[in-house]
C-alpha atoms as a PDB file:
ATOM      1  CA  UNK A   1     119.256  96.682  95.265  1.00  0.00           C
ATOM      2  CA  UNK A   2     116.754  98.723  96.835  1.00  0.00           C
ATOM      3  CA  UNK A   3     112.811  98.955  96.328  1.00  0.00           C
ATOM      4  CA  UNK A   4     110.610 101.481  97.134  1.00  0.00           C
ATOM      5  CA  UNK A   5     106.866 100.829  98.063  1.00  0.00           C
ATOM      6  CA  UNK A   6     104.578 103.853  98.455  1.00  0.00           C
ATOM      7  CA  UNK A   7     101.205 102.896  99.836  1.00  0.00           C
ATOM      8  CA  UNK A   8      97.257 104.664  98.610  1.00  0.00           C
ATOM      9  CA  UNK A   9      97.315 107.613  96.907  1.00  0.00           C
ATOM     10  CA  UNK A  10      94.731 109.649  97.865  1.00  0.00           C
ATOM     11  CA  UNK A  11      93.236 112.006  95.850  1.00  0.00           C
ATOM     12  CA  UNK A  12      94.935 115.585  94.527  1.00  0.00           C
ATOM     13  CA  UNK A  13      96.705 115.773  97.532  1.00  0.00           C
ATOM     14  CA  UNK A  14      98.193 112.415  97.255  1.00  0.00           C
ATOM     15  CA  UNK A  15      99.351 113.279  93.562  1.00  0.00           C
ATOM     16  CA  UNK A  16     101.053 116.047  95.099  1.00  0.00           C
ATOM     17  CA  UNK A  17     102.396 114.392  97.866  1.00  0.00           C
ATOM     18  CA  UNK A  18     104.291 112.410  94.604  1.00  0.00           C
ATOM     19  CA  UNK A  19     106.242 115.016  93.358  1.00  0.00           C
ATOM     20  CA  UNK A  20     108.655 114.376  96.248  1.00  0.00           C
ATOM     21  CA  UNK A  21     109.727 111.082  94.861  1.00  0.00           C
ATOM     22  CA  UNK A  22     112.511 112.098  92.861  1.00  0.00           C
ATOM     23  CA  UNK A  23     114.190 113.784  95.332  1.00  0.00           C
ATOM     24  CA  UNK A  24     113.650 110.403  97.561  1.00  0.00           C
ATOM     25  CA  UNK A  25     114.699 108.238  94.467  1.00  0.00           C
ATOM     26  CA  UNK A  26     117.374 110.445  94.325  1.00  0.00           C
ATOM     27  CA  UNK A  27     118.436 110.325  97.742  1.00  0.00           C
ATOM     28  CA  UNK A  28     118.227 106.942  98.914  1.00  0.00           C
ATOM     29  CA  UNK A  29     119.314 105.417  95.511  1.00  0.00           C
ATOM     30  CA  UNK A  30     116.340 103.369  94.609  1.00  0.00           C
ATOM     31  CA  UNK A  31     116.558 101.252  92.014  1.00  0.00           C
ATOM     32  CA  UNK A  32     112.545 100.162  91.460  1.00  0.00           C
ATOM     33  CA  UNK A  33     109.606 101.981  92.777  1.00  0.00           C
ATOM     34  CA  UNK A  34     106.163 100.470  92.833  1.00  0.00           C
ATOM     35  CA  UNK A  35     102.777 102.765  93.994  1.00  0.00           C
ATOM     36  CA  UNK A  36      99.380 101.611  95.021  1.00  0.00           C
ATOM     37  CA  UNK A  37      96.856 104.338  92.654  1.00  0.00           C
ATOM     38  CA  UNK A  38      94.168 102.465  93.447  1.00  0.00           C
ATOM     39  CA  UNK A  39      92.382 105.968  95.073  1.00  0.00           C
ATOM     40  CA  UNK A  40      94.380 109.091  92.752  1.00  0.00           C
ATOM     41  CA  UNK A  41      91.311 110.056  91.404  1.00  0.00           C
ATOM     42  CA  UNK A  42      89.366 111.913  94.128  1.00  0.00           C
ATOM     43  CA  UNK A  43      89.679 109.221  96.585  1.00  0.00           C
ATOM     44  CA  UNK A  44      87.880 106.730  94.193  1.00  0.00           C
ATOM     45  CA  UNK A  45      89.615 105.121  91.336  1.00  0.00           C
ATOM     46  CA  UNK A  46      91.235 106.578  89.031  1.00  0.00           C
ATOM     47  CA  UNK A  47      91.016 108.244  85.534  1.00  0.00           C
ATOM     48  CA  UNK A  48      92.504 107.914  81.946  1.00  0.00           C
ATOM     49  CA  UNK A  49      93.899 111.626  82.652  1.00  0.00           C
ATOM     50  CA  UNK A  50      95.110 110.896  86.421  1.00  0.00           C
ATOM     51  CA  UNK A  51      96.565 107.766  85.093  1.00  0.00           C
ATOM     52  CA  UNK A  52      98.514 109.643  82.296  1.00  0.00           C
ATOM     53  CA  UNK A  53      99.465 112.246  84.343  1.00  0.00           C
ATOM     54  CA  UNK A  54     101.214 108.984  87.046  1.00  0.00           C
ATOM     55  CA  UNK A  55     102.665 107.884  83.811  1.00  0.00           C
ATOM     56  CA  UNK A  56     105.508 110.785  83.972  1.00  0.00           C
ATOM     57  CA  UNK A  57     106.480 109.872  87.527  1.00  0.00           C
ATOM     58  CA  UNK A  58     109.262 107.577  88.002  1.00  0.00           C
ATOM     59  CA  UNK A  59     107.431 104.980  88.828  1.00  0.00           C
ATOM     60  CA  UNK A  60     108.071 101.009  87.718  1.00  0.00           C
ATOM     61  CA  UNK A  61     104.463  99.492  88.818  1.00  0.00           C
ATOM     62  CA  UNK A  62     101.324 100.780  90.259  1.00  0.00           C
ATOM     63  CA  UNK A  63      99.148  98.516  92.195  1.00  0.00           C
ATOM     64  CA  UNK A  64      95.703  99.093  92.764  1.00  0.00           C
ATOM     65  CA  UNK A  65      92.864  97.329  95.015  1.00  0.00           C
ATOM     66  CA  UNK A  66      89.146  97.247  95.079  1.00  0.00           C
ATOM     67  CA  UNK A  67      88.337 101.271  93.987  1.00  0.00           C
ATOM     68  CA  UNK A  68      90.039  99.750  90.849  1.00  0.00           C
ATOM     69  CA  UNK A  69      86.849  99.665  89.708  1.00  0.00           C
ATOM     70  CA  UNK A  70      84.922 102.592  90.888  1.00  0.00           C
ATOM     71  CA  UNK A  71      85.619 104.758  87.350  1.00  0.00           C
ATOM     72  CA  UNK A  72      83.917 102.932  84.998  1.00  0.00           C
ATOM     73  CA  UNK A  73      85.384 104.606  81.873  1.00  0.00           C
ATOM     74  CA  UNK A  74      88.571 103.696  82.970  1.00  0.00           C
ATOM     75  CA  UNK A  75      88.493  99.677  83.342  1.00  0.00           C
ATOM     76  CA  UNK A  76      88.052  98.643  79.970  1.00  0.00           C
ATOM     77  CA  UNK A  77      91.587 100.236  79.700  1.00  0.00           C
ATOM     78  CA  UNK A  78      93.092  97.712  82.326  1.00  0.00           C
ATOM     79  CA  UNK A  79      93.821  94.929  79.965  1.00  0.00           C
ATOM     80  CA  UNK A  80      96.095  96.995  77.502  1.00  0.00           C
ATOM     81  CA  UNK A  81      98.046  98.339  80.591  1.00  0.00           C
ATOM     82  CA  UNK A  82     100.631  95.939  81.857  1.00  0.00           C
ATOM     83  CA  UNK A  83     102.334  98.153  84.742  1.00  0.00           C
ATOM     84  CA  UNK A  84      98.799  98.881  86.457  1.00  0.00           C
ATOM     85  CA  UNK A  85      98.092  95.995  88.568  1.00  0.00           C
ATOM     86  CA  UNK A  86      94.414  95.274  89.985  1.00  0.00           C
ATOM     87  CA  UNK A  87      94.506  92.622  92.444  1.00  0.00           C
ATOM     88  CA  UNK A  88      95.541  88.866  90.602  1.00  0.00           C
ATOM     89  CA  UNK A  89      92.405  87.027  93.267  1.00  0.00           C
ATOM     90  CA  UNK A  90      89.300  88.176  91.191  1.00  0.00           C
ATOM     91  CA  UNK A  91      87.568  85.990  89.419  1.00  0.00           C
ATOM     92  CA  UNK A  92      88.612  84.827  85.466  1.00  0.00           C
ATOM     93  CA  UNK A  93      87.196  86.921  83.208  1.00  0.00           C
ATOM     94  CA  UNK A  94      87.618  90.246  84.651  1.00  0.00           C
ATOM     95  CA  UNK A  95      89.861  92.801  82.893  1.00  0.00           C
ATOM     96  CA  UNK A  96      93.530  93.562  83.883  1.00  0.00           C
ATOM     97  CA  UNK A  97      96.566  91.750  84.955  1.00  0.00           C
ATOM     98  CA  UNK A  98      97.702  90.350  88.305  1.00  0.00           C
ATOM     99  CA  UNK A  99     100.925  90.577  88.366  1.00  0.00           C
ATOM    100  CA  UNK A 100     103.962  91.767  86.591  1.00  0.00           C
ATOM    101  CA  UNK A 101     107.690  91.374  85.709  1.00  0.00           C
ATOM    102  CA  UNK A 102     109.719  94.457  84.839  1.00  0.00           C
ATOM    103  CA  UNK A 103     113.605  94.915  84.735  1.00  0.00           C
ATOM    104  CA  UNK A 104     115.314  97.289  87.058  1.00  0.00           C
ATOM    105  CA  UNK A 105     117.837 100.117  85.001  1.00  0.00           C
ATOM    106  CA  UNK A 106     120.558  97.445  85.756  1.00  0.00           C
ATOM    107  CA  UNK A 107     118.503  94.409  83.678  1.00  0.00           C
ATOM    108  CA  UNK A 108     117.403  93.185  87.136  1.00  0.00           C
ATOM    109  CA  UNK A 109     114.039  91.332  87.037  1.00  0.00           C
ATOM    110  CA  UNK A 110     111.369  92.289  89.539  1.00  0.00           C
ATOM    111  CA  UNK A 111     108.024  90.527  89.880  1.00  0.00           C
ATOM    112  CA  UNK A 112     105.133  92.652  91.343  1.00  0.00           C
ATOM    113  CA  UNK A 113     101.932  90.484  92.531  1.00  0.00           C
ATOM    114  CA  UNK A 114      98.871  92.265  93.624  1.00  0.00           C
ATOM    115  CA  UNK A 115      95.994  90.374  95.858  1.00  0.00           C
ATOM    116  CA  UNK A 116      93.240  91.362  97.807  1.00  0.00           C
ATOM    117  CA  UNK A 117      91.974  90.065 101.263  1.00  0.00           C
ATOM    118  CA  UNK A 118      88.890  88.084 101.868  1.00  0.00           C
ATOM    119  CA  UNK A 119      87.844  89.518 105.751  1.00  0.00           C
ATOM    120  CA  UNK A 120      85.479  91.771 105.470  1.00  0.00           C
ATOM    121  CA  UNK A 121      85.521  92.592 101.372  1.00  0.00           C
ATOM    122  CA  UNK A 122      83.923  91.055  98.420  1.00  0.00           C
ATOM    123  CA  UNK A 123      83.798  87.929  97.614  1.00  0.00           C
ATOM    124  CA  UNK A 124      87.112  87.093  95.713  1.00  0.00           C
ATOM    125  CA  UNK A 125      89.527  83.630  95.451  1.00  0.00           C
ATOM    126  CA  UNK A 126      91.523  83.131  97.933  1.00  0.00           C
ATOM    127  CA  UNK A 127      94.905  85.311  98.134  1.00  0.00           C
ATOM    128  CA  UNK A 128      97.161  82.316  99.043  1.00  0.00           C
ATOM    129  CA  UNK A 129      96.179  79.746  96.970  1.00  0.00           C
ATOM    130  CA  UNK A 130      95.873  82.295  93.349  1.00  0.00           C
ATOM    131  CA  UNK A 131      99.231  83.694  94.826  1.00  0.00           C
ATOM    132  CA  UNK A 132     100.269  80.384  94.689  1.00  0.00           C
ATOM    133  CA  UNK A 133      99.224  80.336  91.236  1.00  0.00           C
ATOM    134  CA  UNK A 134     100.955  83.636  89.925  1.00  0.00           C
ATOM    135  CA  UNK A 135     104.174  82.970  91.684  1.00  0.00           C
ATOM    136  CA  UNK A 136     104.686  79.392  89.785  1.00  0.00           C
ATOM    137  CA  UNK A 137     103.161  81.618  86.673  1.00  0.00           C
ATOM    138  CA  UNK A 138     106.063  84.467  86.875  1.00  0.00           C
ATOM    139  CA  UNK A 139     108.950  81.495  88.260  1.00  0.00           C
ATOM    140  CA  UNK A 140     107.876  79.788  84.171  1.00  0.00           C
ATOM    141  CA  UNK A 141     108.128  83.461  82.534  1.00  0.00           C
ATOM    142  CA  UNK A 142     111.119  84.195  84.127  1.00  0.00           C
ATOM    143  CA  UNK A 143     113.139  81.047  85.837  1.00  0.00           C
ATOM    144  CA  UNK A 144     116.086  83.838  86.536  1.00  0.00           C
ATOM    145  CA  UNK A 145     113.509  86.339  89.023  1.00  0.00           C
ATOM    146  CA  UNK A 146     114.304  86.149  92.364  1.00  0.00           C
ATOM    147  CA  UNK A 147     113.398  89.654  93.696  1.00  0.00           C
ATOM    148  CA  UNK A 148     109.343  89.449  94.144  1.00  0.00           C
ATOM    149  CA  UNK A 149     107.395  92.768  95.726  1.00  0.00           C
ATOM    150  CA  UNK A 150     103.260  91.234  97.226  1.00  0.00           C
ATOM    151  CA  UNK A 151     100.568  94.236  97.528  1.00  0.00           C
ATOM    152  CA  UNK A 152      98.578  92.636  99.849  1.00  0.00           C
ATOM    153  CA  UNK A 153      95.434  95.086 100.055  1.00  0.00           C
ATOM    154  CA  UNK A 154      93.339  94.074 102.853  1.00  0.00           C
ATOM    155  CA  UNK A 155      90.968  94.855 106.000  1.00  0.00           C
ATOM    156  CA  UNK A 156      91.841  92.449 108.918  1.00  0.00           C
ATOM    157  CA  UNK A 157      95.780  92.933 109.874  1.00  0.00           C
ATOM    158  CA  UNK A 158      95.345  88.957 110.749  1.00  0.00           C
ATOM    159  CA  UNK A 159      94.984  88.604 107.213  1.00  0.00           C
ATOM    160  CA  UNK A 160      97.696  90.447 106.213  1.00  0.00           C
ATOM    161  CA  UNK A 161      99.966  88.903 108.844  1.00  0.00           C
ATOM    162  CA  UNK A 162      99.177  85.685 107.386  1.00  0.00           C
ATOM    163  CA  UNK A 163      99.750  86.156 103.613  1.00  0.00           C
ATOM    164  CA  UNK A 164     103.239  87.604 104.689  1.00  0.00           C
ATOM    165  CA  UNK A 165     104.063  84.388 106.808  1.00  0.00           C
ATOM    166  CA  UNK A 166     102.747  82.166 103.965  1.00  0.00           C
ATOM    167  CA  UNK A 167     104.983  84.030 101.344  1.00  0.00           C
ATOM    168  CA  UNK A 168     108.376  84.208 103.608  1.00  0.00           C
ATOM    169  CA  UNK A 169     110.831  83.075 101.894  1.00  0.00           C
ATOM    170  CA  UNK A 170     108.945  83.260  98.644  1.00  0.00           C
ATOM    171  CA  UNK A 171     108.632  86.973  98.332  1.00  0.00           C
ATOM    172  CA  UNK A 172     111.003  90.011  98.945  1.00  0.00           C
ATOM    173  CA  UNK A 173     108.403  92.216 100.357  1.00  0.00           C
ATOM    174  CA  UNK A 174     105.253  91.723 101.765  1.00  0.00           C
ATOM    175  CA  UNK A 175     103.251  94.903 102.597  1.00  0.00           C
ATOM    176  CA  UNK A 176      99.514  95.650 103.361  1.00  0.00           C
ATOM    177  CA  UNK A 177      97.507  98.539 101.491  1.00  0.00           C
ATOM    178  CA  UNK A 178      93.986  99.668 101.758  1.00  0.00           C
ATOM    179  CA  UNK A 179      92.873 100.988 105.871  1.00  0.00           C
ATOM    180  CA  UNK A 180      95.414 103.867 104.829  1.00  0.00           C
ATOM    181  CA  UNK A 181      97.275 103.766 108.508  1.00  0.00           C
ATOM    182  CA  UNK A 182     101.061 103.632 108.564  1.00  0.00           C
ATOM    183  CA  UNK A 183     101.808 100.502 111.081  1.00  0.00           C
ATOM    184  CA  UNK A 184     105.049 100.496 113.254  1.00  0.00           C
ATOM    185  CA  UNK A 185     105.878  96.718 112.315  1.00  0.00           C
ATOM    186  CA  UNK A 186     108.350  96.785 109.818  1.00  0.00           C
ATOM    187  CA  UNK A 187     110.672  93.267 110.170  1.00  0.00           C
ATOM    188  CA  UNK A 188     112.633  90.432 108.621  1.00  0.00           C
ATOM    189  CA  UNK A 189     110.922  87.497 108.906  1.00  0.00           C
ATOM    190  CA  UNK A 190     112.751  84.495 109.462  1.00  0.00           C
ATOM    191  CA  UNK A 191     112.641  83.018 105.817  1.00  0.00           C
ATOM    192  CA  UNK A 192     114.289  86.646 104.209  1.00  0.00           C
ATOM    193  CA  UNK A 193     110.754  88.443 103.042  1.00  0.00           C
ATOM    194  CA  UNK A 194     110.039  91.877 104.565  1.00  0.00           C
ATOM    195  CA  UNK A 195     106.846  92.324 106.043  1.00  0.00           C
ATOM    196  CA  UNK A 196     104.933  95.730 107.458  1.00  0.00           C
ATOM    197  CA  UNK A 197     101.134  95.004 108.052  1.00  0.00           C
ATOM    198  CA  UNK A 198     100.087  98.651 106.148  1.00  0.00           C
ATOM    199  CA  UNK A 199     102.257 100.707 104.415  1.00  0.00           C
ATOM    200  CA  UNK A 200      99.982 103.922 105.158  1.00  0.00           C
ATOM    201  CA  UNK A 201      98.367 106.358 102.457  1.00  0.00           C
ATOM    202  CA  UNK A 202     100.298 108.908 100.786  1.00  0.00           C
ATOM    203  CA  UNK A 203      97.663 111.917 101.080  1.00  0.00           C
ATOM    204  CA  UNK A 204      96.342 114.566 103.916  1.00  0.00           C
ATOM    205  CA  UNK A 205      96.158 113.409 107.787  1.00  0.00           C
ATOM    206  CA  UNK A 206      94.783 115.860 109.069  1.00  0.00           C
ATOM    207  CA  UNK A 207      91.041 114.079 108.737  1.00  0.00           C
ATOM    208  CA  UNK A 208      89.917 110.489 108.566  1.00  0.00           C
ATOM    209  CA  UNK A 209      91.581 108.272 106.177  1.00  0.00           C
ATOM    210  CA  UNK A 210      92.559 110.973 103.854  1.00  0.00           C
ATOM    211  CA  UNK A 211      88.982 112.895 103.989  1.00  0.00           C
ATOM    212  CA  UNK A 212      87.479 115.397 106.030  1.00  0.00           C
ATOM    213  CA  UNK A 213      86.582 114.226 109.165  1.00  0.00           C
ATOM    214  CA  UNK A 214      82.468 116.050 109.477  1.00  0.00           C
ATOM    215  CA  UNK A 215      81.467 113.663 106.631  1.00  0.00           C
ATOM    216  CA  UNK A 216      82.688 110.378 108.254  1.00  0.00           C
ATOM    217  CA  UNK A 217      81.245 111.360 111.573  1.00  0.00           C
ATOM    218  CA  UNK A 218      77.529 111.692 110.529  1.00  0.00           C
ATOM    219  CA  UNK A 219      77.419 108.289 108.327  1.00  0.00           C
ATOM    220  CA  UNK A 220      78.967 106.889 111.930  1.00  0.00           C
ATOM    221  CA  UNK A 221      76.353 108.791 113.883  1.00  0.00           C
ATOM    222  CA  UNK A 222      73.500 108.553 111.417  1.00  0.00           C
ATOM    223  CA  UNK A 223      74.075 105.695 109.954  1.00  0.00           C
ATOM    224  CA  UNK A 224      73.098 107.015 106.194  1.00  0.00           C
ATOM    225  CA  UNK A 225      75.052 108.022 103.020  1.00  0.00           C
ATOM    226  CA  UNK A 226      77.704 110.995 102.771  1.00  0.00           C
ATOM    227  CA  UNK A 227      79.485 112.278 100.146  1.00  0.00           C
ATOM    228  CA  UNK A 228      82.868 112.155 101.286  1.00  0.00           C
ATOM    229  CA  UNK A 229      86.163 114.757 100.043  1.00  0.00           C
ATOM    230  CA  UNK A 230      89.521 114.357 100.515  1.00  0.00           C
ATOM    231  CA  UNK A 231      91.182 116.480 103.246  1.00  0.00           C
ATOM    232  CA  UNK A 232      94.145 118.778 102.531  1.00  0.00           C
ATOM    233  CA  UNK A 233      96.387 119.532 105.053  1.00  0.00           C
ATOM    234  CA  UNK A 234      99.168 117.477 106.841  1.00  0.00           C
ATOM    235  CA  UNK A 235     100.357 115.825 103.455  1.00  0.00           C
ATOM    236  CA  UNK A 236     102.140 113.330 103.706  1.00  0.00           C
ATOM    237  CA  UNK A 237     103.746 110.489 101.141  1.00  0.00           C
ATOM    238  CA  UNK A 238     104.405 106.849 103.080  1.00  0.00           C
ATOM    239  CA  UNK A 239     105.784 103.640 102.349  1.00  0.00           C
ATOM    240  CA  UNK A 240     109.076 101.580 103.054  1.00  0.00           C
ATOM    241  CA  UNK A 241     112.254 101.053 101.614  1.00  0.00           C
ATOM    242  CA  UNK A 242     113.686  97.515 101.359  1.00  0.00           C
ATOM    243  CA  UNK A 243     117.307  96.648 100.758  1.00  0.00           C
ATOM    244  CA  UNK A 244     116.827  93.261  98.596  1.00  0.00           C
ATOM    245  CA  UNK A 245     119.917  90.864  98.075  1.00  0.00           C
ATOM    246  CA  UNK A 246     119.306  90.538  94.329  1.00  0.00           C
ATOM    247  CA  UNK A 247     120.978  87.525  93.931  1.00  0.00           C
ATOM    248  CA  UNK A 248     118.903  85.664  96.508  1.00  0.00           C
ATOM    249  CA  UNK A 249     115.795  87.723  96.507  1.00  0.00           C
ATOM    250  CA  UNK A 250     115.851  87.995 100.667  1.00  0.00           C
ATOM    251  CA  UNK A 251     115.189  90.953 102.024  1.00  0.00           C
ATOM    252  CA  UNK A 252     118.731  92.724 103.937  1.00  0.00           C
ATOM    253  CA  UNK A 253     116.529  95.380 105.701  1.00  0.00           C
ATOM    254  CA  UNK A 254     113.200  97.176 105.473  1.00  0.00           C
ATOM    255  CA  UNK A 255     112.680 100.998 106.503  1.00  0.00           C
ATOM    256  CA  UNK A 256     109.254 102.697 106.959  1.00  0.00           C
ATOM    257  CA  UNK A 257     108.694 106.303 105.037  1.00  0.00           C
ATOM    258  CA  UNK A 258     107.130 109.543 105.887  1.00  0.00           C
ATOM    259  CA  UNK A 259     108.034 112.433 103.837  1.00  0.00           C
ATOM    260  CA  UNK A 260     106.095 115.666 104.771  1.00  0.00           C
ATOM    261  CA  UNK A 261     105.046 118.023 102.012  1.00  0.00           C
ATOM    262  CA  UNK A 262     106.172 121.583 102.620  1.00  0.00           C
END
């Protein structure tokens, strides 16, 4: 079976940048796709009405990451939706799920677990040892899933490195989210999981990180607050494709996306 990761959306352009997923769905026969929202709604968060609008997409599972909770209106609505993920490493008590198990056209279950890195972000649980957690958790919903997709959204690429070592052989697919740069290490490691460091944003390139690059400069050079807006040109939608033996959940292959709007 094949899965389809597609790392940050960025803003309007991002959500643009998504109406080329049918065609890719389409194309490379993908059986489950899973997208990381965590920025649709200008860059920060995202809205009841971006969410909705997602909804119509084909998409299985969206991830998220730590703008999960930059529109406040819109996290009291995490707990009632079970295909948004916000990252499983937060503290108890916080709204929203972890991780998730949905079935593939075919009746194939897929686990989904989102974490978030500890280098340089807030203060959360550590990502291996909750992972740890949610993987015995979705093993005791479902003893029959073997095909499991970890979000691992994250500063430090040594971090991100590391979770996918920890996992290999646990998970399908490892893949890094949040600094919005496509890497060029897309491998097998040796226990069968998939592994690329960042999956890159799916949103204009033509700035920094998906926003206009004048902005960005003067907080470097000033050192004080901008208001930030995503860019516009050089769209582009990112992510990899993995070829997953269902029946062992090890990973056959794993192929990086870029797929240029217009």
């Amino acid at each position: 079976m094949k899965v389809l990761f597609i790392g940050d959306v960025v803003g309007k352009p991002g959500r643009k940048a998504l109406g080329l997923l049918e065609k890719l769905i389409a194309r490379e026969a993908i059986d489950f796709t899973i997208v990381n929202i965590e920025n649709a709604a200008g860059g920060f968060g995202v809205t009841a009405e971006v969410f909705a609008d997602l909804s119509k997409l084909p998409i299985d599972i969206f991830t998220s990451g730590n703008h999960i909770w930059d529109k406040r209106d819109f996290v009291p609505l995490l707990d009632d939706l079970e295909n948004l993920l916000r990252p499983a490493n937060y503290p108890p008590g916080n709204p929203g799920h972890g991780w998730a198990i949905q079935e593939t056209a075919s009746g194939i279950p897929v686990g989904v677990l989102n974490l978030q890195g500890q280098v340089f972000m807030v203060n959360n649980d550590s990502p291996f040892r909750v992972g740890d957690t949610c993987f015995a958790e979705m093993k005791a919903t479902r003893p029959d899933l073997k095909v499991v997709v970890v979000d691992i959204h994250a500063e430090a690429s040594s971090e991100k490195q590391a979770i996918g070592w920890y996992f290999d052989g646990r998970a399908s697919l490892v893949i890094g989210t949040h600094t919005h740069v496509p890497t060029a290490d897309a491998k097998l490691l040796p226990g069968g999981t998939a592994y690329q460091t960042d999956a890159g944003m799916t949103g204009a390139y033509e700035g920094i990180i998906g926003f206009t690059h004048q902005p960005i400069l003067e907080r470097f050079l000033y050192q004080t607050p901008r208001s930030m807006e995503t860019a516009s040109r050089d769209v582009r939608m990112c992510g990899a494709i993995v070829d997953v033996d269902e029946t062992t959940g090890k990973a056959r292959s794993i192929t990086s996306i870029q797929e240029k709007l217009g």
